[in-house]
C-alpha atoms as a PDB file:
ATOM      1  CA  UNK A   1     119.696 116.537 103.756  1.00  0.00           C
ATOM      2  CA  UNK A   2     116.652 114.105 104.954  1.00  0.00           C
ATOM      3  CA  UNK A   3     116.980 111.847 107.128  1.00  0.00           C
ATOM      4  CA  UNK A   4     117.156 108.293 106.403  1.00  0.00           C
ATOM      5  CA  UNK A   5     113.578 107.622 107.727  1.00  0.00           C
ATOM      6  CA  UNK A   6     112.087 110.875 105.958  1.00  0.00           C
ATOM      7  CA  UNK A   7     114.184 109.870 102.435  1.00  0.00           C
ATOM      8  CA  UNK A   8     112.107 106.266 102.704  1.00  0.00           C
ATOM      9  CA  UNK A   9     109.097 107.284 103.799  1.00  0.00           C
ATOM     10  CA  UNK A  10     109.412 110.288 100.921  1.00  0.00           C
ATOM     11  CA  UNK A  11     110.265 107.204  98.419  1.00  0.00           C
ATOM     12  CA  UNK A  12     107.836 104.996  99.298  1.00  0.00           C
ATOM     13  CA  UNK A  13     105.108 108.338  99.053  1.00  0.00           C
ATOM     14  CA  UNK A  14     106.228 109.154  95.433  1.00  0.00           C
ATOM     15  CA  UNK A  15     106.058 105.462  94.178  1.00  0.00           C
ATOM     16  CA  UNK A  16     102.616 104.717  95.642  1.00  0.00           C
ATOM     17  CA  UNK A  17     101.514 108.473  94.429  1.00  0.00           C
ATOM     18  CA  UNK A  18     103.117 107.499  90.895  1.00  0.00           C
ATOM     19  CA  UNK A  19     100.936 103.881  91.012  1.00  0.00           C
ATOM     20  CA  UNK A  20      97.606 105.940  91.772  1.00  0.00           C
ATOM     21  CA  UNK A  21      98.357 108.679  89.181  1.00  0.00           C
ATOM     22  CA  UNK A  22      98.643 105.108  86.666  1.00  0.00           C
ATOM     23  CA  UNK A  23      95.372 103.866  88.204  1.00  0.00           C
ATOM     24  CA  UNK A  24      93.381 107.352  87.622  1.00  0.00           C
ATOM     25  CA  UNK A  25      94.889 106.703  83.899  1.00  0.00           C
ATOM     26  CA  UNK A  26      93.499 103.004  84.021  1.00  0.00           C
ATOM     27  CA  UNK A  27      89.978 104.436  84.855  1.00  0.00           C
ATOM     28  CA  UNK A  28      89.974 106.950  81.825  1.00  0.00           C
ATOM     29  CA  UNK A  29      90.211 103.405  79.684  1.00  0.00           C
ATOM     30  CA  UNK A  30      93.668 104.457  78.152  1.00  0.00           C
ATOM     31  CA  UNK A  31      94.990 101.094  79.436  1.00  0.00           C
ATOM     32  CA  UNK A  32      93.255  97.751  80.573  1.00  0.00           C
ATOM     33  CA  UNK A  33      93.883  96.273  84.058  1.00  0.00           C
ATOM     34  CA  UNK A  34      96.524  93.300  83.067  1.00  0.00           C
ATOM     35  CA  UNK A  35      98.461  95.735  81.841  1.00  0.00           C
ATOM     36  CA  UNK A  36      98.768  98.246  85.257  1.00  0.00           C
ATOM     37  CA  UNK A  37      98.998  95.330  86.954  1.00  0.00           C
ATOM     38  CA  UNK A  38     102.322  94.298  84.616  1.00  0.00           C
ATOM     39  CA  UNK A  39     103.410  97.719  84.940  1.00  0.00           C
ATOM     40  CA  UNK A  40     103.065  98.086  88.552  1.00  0.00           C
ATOM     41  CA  UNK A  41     105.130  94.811  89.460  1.00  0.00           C
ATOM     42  CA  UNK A  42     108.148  95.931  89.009  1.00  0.00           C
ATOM     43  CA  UNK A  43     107.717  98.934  91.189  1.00  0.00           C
ATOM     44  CA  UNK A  44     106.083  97.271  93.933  1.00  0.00           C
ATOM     45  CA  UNK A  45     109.296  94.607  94.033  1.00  0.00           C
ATOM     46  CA  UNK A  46     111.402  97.113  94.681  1.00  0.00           C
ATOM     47  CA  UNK A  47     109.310  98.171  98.056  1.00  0.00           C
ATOM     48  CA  UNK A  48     110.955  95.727 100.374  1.00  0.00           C
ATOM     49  CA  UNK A  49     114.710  96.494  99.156  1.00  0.00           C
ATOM     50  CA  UNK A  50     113.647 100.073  99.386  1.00  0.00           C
ATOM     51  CA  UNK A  51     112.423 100.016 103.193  1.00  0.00           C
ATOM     52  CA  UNK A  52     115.699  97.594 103.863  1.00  0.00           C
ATOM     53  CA  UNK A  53     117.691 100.807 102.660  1.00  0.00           C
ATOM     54  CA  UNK A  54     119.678  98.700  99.915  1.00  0.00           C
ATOM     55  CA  UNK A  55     122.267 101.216  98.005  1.00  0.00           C
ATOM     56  CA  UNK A  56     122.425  98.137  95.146  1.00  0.00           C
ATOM     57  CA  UNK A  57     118.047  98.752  95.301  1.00  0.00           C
ATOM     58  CA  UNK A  58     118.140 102.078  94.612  1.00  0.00           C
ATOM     59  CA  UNK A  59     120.602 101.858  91.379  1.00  0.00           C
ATOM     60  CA  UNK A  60     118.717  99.186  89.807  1.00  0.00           C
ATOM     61  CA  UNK A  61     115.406 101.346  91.316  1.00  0.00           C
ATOM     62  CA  UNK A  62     116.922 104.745  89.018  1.00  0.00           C
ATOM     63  CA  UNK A  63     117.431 102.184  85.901  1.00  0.00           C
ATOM     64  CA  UNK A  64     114.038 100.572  85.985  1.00  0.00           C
ATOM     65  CA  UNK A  65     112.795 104.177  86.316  1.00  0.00           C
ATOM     66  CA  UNK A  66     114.696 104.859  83.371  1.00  0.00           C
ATOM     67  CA  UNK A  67     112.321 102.608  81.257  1.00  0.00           C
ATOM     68  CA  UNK A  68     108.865 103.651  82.617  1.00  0.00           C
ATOM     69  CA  UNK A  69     109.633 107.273  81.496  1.00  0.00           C
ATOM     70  CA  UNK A  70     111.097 106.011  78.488  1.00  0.00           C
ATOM     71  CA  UNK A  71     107.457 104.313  77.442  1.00  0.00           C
ATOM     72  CA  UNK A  72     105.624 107.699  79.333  1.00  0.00           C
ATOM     73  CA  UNK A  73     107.069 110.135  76.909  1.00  0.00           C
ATOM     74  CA  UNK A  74     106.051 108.031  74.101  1.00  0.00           C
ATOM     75  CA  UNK A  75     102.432 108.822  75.514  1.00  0.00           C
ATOM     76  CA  UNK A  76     103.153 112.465  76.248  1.00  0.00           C
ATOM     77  CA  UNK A  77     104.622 113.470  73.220  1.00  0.00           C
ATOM     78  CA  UNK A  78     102.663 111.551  70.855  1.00  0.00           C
ATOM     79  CA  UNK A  79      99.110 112.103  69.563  1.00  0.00           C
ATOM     80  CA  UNK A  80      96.441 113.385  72.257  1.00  0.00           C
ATOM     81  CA  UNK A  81      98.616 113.316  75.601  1.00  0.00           C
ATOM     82  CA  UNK A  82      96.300 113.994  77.875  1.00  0.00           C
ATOM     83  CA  UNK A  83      97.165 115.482  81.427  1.00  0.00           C
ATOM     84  CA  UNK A  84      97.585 112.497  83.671  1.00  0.00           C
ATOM     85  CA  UNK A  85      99.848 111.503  81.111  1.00  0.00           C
ATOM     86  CA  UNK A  86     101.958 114.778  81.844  1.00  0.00           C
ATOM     87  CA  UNK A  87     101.735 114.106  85.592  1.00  0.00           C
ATOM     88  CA  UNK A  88     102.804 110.629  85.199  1.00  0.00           C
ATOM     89  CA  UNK A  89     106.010 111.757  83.901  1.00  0.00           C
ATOM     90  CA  UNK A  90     106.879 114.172  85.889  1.00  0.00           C
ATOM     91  CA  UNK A  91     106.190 111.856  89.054  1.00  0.00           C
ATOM     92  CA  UNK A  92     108.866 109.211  87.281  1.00  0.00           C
ATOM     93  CA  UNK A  93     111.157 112.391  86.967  1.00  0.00           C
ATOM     94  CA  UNK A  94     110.893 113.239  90.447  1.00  0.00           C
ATOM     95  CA  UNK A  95     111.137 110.390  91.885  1.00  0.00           C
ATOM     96  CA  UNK A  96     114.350 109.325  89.529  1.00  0.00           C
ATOM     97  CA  UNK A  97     116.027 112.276  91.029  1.00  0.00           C
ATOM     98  CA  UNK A  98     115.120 111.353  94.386  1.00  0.00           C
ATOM     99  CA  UNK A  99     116.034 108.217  94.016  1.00  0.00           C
ATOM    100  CA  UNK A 100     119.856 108.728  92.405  1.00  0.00           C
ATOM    101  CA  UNK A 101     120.574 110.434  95.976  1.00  0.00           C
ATOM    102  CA  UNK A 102     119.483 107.514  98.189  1.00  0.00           C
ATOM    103  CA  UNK A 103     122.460 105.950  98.025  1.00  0.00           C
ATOM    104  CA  UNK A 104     124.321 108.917  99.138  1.00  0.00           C
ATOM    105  CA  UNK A 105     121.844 109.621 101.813  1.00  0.00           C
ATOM    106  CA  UNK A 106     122.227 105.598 103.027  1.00  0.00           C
ATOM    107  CA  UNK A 107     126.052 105.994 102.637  1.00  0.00           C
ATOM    108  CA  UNK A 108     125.827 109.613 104.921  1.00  0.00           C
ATOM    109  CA  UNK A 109     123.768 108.064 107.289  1.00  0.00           C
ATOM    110  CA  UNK A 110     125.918 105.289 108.340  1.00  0.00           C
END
């Protein structure tokens, strides 16, 4: 089991990792600026409850992660899915199951 510092920093890695992947997939011109800036919001206002360690931030963290691979698959499984798009998804799967075990790792820590 990591440690509470490693599980964050690991976190933290995978969510800014997951926001460059989306970037690399704004600069093949499969989606405009406005909307990676939309779809990174919601992950970057999680960042703060993350690095406070809030068990209540990571289970609303695993259900907003819930809906970005909801609206990746659509891209991966539809017409012309290209590899980024494959990457993206499994980055959002990852870091789902990372994230379901922070609270157990904040609750073991304590």
């Amino acid at each position: 089991m990591l440690k509470i510092k490693t599980f964050t920093q690991v976190t933290l890695g995978l969510l800014f990792l997951l926001i460059i992947v989306k970037l690399f997939i704004v600069f093949t011109g499969r989606i405009n600026y406005p909307i990676f800036i939309i779809w990174s919001l919601p992950l970057l206002a999680f960042v703060p409850f993350l690095i406070k360690k809030s068990i209540k931030a990571y289970q609303s963290f695993c259900f907003i992660l819930l809906i970005y691979f909801l609206l990746a698959s659509i891209r991966v499984f539809g017409i012309g899915g290209l590899l980024l798009d494959t990457f993206e998804i499994l980055l959002i799967i990852i870091l789902f199951i990372h994230a379901m075990y922070g609270p157990r790792t904040i609750r073991n820590d304590k």
